[in-house]
PDB file of N, CA and C in Angstrom:
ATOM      1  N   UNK A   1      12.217   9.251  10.132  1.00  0.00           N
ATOM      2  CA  UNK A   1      11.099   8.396   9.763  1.00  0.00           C
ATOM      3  C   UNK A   1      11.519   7.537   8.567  1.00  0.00           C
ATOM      4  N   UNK A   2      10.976   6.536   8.194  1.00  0.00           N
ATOM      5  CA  UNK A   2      11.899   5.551   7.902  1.00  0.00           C
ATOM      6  C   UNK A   2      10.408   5.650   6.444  1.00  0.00           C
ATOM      7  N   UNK A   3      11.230   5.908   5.326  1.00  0.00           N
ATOM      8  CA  UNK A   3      10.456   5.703   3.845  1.00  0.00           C
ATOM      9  C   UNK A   3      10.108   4.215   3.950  1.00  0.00           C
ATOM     10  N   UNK A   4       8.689   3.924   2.489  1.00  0.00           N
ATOM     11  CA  UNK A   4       8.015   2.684   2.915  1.00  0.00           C
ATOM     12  C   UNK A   4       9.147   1.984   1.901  1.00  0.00           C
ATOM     13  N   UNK A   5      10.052   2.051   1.447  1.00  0.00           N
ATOM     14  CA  UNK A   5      10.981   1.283   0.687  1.00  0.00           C
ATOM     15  C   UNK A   5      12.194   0.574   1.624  1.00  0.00           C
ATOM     16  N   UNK A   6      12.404   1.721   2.378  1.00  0.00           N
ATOM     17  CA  UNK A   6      13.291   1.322   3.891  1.00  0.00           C
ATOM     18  C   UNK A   6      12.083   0.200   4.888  1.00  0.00           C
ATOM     19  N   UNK A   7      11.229   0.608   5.248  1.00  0.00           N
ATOM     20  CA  UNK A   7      10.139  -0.075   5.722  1.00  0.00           C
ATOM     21  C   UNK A   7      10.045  -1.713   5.462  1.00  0.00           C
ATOM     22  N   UNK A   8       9.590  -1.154   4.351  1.00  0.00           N
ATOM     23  CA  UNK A   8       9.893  -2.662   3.590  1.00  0.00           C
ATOM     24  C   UNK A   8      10.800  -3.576   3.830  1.00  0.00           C
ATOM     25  N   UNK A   9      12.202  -2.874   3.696  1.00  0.00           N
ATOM     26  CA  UNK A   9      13.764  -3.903   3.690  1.00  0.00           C
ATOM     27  C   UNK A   9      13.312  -3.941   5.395  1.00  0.00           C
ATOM     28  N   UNK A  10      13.723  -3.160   6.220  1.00  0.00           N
ATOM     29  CA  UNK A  10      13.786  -3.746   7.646  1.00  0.00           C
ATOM     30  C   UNK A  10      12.683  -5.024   8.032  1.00  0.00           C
ATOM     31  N   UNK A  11      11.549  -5.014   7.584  1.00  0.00           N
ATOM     32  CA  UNK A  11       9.884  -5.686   7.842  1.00  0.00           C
ATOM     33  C   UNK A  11      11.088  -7.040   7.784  1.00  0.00           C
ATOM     34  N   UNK A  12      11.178  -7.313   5.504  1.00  0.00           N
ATOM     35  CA  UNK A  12      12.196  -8.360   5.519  1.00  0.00           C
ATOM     36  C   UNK A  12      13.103  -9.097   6.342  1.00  0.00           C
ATOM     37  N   UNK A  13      14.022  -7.968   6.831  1.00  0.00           N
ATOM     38  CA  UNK A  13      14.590  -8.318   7.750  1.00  0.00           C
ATOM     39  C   UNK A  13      14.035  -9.249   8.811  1.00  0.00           C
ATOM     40  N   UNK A  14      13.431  -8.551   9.281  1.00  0.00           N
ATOM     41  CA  UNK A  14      13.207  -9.045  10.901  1.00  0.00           C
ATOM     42  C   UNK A  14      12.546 -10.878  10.565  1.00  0.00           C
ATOM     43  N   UNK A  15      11.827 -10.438   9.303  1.00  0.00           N
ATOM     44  CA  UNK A  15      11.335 -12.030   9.274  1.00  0.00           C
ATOM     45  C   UNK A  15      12.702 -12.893   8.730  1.00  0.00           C
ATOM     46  N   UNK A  16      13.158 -12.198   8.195  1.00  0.00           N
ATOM     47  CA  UNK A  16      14.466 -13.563   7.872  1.00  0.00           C
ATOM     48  C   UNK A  16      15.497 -13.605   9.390  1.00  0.00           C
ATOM     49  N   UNK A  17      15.718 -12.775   9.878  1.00  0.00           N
ATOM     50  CA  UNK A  17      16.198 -12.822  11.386  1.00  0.00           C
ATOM     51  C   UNK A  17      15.612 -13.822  11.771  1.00  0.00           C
ATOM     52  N   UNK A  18      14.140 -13.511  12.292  1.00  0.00           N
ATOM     53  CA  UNK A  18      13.312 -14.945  13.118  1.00  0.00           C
ATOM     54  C   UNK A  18      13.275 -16.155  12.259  1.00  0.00           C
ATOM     55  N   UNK A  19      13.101 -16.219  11.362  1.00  0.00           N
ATOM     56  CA  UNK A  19      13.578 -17.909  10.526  1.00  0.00           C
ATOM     57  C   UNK A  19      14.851 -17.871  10.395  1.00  0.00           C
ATOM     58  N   UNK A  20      16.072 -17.361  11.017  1.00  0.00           N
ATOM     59  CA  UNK A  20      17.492 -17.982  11.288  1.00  0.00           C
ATOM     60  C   UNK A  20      17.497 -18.475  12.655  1.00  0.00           C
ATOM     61  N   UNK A  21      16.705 -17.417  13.287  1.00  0.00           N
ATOM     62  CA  UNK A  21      16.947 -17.777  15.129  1.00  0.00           C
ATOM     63  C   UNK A  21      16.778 -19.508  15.183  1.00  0.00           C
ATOM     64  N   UNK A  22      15.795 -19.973  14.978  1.00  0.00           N
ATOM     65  CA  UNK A  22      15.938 -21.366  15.324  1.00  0.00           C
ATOM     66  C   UNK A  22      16.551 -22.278  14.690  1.00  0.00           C
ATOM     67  N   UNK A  23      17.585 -21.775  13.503  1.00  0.00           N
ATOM     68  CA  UNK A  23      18.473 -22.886  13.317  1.00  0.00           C
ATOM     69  C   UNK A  23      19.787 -22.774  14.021  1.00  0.00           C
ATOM     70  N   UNK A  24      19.873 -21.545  14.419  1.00  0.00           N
ATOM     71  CA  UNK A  24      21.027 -21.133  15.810  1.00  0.00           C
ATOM     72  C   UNK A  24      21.158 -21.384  17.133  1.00  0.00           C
ATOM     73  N   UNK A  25      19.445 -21.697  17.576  1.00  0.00           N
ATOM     74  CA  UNK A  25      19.646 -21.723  19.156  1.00  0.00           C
ATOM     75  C   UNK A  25      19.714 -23.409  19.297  1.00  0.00           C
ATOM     76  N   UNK A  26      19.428 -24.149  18.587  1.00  0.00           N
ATOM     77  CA  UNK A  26      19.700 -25.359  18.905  1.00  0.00           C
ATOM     78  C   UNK A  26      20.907 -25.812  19.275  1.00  0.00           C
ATOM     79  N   UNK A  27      21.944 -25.330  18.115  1.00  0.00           N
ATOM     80  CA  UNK A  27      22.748 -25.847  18.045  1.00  0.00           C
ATOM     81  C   UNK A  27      23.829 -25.162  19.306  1.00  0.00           C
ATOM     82  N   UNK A  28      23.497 -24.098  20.240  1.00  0.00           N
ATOM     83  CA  UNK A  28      23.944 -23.521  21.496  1.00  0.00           C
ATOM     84  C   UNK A  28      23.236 -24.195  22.338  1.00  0.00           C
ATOM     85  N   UNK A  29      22.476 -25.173  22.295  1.00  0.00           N
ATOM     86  CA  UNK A  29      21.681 -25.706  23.601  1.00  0.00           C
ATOM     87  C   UNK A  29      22.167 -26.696  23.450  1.00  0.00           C
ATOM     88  N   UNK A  30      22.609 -27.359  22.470  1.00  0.00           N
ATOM     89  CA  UNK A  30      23.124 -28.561  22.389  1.00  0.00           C
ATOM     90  C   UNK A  30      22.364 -29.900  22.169  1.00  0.00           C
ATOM     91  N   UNK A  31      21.442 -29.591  21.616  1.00  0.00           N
ATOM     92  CA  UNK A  31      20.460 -30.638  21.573  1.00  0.00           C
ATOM     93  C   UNK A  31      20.660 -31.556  20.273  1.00  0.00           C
ATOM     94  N   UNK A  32      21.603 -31.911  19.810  1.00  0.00           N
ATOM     95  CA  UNK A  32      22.151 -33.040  18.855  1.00  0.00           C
ATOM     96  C   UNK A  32      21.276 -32.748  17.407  1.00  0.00           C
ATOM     97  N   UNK A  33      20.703 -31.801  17.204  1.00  0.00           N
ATOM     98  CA  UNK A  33      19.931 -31.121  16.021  1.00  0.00           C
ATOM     99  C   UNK A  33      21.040 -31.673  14.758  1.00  0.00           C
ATOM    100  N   UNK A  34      20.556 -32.636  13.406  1.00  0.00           N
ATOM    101  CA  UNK A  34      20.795 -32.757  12.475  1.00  0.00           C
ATOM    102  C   UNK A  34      21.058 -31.594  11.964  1.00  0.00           C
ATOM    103  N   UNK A  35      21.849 -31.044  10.585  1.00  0.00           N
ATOM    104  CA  UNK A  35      21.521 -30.442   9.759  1.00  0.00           C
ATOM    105  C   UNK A  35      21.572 -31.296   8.438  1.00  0.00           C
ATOM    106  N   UNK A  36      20.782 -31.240   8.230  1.00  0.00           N
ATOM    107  CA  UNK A  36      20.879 -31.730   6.324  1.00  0.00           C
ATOM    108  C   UNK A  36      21.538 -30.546   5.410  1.00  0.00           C
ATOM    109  N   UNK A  37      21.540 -31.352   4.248  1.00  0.00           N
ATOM    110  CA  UNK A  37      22.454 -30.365   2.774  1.00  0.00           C
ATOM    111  C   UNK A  37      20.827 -29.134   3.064  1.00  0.00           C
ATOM    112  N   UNK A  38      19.710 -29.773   3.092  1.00  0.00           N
ATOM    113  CA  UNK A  38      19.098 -28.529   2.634  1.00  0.00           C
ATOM    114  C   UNK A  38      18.469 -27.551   3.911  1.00  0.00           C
ATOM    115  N   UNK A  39      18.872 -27.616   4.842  1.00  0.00           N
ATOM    116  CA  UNK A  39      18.710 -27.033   6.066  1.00  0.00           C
ATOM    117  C   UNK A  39      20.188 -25.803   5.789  1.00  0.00           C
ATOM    118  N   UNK A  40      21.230 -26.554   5.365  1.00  0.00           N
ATOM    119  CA  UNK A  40      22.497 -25.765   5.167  1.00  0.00           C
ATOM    120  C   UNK A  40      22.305 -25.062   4.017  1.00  0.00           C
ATOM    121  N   UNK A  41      21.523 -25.418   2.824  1.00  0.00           N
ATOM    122  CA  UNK A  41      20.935 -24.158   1.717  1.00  0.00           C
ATOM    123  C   UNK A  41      20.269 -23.299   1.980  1.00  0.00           C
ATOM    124  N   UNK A  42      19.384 -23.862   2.658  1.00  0.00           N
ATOM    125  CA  UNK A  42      18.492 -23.051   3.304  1.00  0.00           C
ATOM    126  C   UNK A  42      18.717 -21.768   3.577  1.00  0.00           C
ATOM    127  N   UNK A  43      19.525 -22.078   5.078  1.00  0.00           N
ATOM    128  CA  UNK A  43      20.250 -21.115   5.825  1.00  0.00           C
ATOM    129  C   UNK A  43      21.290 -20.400   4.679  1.00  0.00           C
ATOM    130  N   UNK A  44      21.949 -20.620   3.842  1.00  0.00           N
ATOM    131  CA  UNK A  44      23.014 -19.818   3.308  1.00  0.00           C
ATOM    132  C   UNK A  44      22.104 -18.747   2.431  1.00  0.00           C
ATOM    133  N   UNK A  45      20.935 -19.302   1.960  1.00  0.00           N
ATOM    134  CA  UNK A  45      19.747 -18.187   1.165  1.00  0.00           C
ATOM    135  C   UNK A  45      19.198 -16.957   1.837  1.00  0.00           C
ATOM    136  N   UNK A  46      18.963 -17.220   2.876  1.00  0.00           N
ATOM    137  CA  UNK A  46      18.435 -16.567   4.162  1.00  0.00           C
ATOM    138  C   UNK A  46      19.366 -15.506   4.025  1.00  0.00           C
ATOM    139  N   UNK A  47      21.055 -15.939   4.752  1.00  0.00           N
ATOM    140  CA  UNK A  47      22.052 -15.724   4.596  1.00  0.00           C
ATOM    141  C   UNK A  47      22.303 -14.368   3.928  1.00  0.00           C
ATOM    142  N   UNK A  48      22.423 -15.061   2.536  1.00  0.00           N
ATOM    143  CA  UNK A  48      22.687 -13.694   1.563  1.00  0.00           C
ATOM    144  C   UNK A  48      21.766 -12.838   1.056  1.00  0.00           C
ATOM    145  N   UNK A  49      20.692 -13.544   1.627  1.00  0.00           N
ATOM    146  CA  UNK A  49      19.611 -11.890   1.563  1.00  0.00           C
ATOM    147  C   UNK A  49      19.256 -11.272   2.314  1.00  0.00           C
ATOM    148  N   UNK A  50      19.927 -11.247   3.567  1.00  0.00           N
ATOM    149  CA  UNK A  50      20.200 -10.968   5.050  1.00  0.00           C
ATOM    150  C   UNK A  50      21.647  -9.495   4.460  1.00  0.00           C
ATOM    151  N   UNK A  51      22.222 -10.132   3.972  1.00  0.00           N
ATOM    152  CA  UNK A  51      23.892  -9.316   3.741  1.00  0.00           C
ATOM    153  C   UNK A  51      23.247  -8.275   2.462  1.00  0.00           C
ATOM    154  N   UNK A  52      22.077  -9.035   1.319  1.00  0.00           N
ATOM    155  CA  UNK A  52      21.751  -8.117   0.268  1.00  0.00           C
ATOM    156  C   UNK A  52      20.881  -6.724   0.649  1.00  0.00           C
ATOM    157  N   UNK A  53      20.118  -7.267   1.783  1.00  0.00           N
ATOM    158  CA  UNK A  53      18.760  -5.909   2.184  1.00  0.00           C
ATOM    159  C   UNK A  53      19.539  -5.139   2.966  1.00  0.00           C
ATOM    160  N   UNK A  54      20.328  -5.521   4.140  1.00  0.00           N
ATOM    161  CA  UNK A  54      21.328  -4.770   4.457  1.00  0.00           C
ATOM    162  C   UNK A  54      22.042  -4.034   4.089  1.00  0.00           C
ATOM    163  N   UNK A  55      22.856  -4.331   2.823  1.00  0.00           N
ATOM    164  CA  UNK A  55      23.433  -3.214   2.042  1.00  0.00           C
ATOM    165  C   UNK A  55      22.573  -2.064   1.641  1.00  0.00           C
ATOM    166  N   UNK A  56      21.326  -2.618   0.650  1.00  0.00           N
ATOM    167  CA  UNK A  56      20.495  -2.018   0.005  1.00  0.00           C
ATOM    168  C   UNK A  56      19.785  -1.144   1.227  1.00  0.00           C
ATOM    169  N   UNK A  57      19.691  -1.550   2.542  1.00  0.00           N
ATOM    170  CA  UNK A  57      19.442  -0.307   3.182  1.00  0.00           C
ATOM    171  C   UNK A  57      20.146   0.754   3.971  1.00  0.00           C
ATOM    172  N   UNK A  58      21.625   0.376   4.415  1.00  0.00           N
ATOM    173  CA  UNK A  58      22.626   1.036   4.521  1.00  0.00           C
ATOM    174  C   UNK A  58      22.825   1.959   3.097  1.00  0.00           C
ATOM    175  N   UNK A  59      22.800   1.867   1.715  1.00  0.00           N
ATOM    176  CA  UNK A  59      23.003   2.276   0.765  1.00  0.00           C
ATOM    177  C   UNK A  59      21.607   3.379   0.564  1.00  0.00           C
ATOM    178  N   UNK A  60      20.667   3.093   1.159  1.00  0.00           N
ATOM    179  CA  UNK A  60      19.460   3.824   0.826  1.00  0.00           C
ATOM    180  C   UNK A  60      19.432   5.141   1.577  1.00  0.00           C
ATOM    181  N   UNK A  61      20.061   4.875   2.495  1.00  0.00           N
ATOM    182  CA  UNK A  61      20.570   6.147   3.815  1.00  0.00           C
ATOM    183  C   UNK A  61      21.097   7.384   3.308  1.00  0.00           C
ATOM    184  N   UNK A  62      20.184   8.365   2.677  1.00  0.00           N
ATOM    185  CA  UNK A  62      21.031   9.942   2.239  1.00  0.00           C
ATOM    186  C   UNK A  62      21.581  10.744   3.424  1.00  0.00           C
ATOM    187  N   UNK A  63      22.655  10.949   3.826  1.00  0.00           N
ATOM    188  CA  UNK A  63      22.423  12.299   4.271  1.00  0.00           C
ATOM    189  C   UNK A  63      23.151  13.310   3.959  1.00  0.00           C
ATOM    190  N   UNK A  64      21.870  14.383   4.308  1.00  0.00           N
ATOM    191  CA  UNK A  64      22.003  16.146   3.607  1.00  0.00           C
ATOM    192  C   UNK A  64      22.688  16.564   4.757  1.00  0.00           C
ATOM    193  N   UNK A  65      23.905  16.743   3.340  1.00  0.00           N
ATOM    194  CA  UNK A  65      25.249  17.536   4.269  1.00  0.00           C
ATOM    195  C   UNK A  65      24.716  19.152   4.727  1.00  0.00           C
ATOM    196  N   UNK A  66      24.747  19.629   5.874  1.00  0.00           N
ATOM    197  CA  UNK A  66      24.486  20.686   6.768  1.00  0.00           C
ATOM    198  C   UNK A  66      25.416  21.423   7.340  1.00  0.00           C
ATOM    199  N   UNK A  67      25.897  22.394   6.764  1.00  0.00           N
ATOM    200  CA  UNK A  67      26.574  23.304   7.076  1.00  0.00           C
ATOM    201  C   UNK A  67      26.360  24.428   8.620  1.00  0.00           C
ATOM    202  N   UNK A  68      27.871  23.922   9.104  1.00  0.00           N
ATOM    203  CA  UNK A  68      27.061  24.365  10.494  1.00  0.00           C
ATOM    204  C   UNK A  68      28.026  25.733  10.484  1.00  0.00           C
ATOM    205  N   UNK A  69      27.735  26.232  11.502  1.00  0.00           N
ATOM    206  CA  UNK A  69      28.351  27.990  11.110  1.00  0.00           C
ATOM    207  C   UNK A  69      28.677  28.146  12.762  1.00  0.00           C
ATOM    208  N   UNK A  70      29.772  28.685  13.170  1.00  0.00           N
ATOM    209  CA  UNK A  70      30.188  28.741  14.287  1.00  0.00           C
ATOM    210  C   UNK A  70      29.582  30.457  14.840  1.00  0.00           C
ATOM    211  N   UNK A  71      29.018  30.271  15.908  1.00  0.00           N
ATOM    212  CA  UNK A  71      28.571  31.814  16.216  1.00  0.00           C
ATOM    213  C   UNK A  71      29.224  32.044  17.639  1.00  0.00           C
ATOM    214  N   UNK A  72      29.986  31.807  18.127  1.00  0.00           N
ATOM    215  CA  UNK A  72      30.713  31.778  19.383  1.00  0.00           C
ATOM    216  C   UNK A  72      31.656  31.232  19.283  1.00  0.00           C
ATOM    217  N   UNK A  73      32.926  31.560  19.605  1.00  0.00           N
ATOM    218  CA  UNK A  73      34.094  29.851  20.285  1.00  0.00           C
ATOM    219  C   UNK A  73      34.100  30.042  21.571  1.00  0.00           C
ATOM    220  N   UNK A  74      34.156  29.323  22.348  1.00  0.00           N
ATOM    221  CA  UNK A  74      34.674  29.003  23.812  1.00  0.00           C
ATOM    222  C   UNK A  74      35.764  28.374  23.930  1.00  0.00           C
ATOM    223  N   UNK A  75      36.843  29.374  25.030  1.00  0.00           N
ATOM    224  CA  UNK A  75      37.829  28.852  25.420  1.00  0.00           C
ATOM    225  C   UNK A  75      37.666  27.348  25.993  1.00  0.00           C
ATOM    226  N   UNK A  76      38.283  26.390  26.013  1.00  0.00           N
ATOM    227  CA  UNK A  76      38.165  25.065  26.860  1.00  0.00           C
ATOM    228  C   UNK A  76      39.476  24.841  27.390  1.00  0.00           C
ATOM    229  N   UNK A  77      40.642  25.350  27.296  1.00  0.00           N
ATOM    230  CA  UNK A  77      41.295  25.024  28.361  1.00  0.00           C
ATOM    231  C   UNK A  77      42.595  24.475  27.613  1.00  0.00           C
ATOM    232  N   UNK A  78      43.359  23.669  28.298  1.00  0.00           N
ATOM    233  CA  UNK A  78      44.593  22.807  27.449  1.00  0.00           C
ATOM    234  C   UNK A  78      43.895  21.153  27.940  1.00  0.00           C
ATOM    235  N   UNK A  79      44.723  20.326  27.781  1.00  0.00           N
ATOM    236  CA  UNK A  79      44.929  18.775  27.457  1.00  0.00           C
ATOM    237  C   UNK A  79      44.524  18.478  29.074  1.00  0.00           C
ATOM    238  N   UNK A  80      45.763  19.512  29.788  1.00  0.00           N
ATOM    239  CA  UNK A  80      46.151  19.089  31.310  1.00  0.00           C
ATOM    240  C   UNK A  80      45.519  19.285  32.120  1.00  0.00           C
ATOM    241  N   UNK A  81      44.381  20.261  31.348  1.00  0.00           N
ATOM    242  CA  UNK A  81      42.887  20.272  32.423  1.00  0.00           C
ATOM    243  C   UNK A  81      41.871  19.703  32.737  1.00  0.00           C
ATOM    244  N   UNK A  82      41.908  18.658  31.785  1.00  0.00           N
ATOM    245  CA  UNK A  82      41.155  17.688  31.245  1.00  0.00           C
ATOM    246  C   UNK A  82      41.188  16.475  32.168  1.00  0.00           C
TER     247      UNK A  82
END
């Protein structure tokens, strides 16, 4: 279950995702779409707070190391049985 701090960063996400999508699909359809200097700021802002929440939620990710305890082995065989 995803904490409301994680919550938060993904929500971000998704809205800066959908305000990149349409400065991307144009330019794959080919429809002669300008970019201006500030269409290209734009996008590079987006950009790096796209790469910043990402970290910050990859980085937010604990996990509790779990010690696992073997209560059986099973034979499996060699390489050549495989």
């Amino acid at each position: 279950m995803l904490t409301a701090d994680r919550r938060k960063i993904c929500n971000e996400l998704v809205g800066l995702y959908k305000a990149q999508l349409p400065c991307v699909e144009p330019t794959a359809l080919n429809t002669g779409r300008g970019w201006t200097n500030a269409d290209l700021q734009l996008y590079d802002q987006r950009a790096e707070r796209i790469a910043k929440l990402q970290r910050q939620l990859v980085e937010s990710h604990t996990v509790n190391a779990v010690k696992l305890k073997a209560t059986q082995i099973v034979p499996v065989g060699s390489w050549g049985d495989r």
